[in-house]
N, C-alpha and C. Protein backbone atom coordinates (compact mmCIF):
# COMPACT_ATOMS: atom_id res chain seq x y z
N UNK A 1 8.85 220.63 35.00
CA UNK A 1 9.58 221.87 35.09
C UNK A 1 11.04 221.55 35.41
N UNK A 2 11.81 221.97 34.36
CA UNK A 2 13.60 221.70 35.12
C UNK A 2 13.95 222.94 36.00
N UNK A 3 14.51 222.48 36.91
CA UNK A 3 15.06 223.07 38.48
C UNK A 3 16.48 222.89 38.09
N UNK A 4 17.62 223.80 38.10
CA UNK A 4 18.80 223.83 38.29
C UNK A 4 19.40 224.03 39.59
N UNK A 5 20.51 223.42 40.30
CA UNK A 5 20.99 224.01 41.11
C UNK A 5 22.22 224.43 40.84
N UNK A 6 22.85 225.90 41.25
CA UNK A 6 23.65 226.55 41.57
C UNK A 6 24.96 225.71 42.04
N UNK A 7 26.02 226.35 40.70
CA UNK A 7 27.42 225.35 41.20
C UNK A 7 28.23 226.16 42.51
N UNK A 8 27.83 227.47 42.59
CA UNK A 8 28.83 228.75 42.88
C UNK A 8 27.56 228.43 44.43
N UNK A 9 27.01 228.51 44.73
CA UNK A 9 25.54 229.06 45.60
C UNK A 9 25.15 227.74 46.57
N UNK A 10 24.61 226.99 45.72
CA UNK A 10 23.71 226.19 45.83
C UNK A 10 22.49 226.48 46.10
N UNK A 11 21.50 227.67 45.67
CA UNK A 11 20.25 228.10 45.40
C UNK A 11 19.49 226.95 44.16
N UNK A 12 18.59 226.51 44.37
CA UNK A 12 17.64 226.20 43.61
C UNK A 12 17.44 226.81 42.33
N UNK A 13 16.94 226.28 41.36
CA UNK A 13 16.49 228.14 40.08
C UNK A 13 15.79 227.41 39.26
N UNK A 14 14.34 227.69 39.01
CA UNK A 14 14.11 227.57 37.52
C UNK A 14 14.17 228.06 36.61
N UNK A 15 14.38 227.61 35.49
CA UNK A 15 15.20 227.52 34.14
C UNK A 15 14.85 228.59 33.71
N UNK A 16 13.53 229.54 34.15
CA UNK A 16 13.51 230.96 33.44
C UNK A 16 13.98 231.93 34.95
N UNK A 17 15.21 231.57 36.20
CA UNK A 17 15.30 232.43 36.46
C UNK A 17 16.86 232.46 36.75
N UNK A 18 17.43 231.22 36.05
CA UNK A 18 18.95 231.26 35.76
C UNK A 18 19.55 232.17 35.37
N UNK A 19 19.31 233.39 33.90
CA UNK A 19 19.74 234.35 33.30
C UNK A 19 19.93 235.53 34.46
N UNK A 20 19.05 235.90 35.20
CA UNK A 20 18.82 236.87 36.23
C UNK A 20 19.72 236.58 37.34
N UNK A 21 19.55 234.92 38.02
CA UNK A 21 20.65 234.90 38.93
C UNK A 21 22.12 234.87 38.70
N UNK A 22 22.79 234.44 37.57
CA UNK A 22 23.64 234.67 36.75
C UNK A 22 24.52 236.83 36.46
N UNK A 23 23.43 236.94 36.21
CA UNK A 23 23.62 238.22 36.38
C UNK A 23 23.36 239.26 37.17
N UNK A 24 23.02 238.94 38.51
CA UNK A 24 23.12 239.59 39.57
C UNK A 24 23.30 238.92 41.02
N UNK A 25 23.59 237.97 40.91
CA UNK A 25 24.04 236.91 41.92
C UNK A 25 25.67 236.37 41.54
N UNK A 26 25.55 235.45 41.10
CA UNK A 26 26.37 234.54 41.14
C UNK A 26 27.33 234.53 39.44
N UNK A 27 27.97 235.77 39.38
CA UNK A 27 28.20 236.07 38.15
C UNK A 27 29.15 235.25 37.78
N UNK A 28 29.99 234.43 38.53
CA UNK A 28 30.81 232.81 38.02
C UNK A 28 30.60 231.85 38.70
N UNK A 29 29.67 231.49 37.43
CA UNK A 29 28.79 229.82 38.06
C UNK A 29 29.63 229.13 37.20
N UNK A 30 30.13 228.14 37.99
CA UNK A 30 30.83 226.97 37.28
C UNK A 30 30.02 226.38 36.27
N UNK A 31 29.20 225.60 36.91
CA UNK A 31 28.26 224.82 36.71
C UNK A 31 27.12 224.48 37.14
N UNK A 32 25.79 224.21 36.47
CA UNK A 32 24.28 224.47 36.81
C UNK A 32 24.19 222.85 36.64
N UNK A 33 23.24 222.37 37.90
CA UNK A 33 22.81 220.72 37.58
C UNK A 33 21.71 220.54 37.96
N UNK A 34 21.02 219.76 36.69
CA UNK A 34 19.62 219.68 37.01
C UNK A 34 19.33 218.76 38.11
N UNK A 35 18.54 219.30 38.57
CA UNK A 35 18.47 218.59 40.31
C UNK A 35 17.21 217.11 39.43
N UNK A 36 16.84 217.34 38.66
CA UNK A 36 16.26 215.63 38.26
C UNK A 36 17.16 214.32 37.39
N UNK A 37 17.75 214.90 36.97
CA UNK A 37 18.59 214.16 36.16
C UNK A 37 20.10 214.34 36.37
N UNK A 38 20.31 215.30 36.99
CA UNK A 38 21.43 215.25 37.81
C UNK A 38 22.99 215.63 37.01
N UNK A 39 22.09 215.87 35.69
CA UNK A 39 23.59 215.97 34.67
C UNK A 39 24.22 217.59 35.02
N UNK A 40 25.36 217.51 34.33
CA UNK A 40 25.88 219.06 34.75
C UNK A 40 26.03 220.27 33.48
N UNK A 41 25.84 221.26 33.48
CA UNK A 41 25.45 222.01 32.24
C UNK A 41 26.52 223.51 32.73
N UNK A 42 27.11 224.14 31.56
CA UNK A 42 27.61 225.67 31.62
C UNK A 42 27.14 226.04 31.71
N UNK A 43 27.00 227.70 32.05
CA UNK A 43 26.32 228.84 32.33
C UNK A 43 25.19 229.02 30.65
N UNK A 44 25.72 228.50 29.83
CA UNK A 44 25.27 228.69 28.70
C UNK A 44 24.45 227.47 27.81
N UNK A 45 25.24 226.30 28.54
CA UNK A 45 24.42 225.17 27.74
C UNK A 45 23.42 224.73 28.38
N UNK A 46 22.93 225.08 29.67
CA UNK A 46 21.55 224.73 30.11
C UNK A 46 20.06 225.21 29.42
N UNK A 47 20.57 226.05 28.48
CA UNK A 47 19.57 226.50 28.00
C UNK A 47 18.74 225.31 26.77
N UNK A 48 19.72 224.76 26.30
CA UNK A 48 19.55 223.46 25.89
C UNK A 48 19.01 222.47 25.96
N UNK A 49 18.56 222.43 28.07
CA UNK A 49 18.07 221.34 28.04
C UNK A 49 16.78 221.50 28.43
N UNK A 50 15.63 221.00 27.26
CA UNK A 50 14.58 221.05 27.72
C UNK A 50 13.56 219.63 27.99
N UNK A 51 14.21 218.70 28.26
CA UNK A 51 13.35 217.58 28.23
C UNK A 51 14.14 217.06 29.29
N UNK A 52 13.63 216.20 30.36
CA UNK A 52 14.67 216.05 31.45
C UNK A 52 13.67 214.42 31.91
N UNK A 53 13.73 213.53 32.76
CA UNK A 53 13.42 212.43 33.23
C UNK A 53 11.96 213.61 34.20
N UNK A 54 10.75 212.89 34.47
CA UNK A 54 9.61 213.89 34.96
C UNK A 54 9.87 213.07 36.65
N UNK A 55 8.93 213.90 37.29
CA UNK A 55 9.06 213.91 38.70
C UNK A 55 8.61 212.34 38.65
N UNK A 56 7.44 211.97 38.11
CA UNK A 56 6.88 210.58 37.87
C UNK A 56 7.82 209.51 37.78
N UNK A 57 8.84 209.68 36.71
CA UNK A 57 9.64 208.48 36.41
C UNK A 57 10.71 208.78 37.45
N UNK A 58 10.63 209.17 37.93
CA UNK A 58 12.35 209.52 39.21
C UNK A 58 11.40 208.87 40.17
N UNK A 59 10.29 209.05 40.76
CA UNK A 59 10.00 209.08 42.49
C UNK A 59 8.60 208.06 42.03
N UNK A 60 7.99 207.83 41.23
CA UNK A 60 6.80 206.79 40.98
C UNK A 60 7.01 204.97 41.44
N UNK A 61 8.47 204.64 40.91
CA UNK A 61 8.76 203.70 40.96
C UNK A 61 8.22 202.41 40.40
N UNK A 62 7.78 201.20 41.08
CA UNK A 62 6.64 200.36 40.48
C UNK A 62 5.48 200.87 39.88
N UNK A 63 5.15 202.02 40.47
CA UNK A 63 3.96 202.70 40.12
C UNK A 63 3.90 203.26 38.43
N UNK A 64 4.85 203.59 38.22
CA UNK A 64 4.96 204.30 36.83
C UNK A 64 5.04 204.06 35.77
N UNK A 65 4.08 204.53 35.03
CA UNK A 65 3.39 204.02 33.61
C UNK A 65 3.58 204.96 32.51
N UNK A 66 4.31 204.37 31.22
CA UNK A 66 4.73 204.86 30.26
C UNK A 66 3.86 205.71 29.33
């Protein structure tokens, strides 16, 4: 699941509740960053990203199998 955090906030959000906080929260968000991969996305190009590094390959370590 991608998790954004809030450039304007710093609230947490998943990716189906960005549109909503956007528009009744935090109506100029700089910038949204996925809290796994850490990259930084517009109000508009996060929608884009749907494939991100999984909780497994970030925090598994030796453990983690392809």
């Amino acid at each position: 699941m991608v998790v954004f955090h809030c450039g304007s906030c710093g609230e947490a959000l998943k990716k189906n509740q960005v549109d909503k906080h956007i528009a009744s929260t935090c109506r100029r968000v700089p910038t949204l960053s996925c809290i796994d991969c850490g990259k930084d996305f517009t109000r508009d190009s996060y929608k884009e990203h749907t494939k991100c590094v999984s909780e497994q390959e970030k925090y598994g370590g030796a453990n983690y199998t392809a």
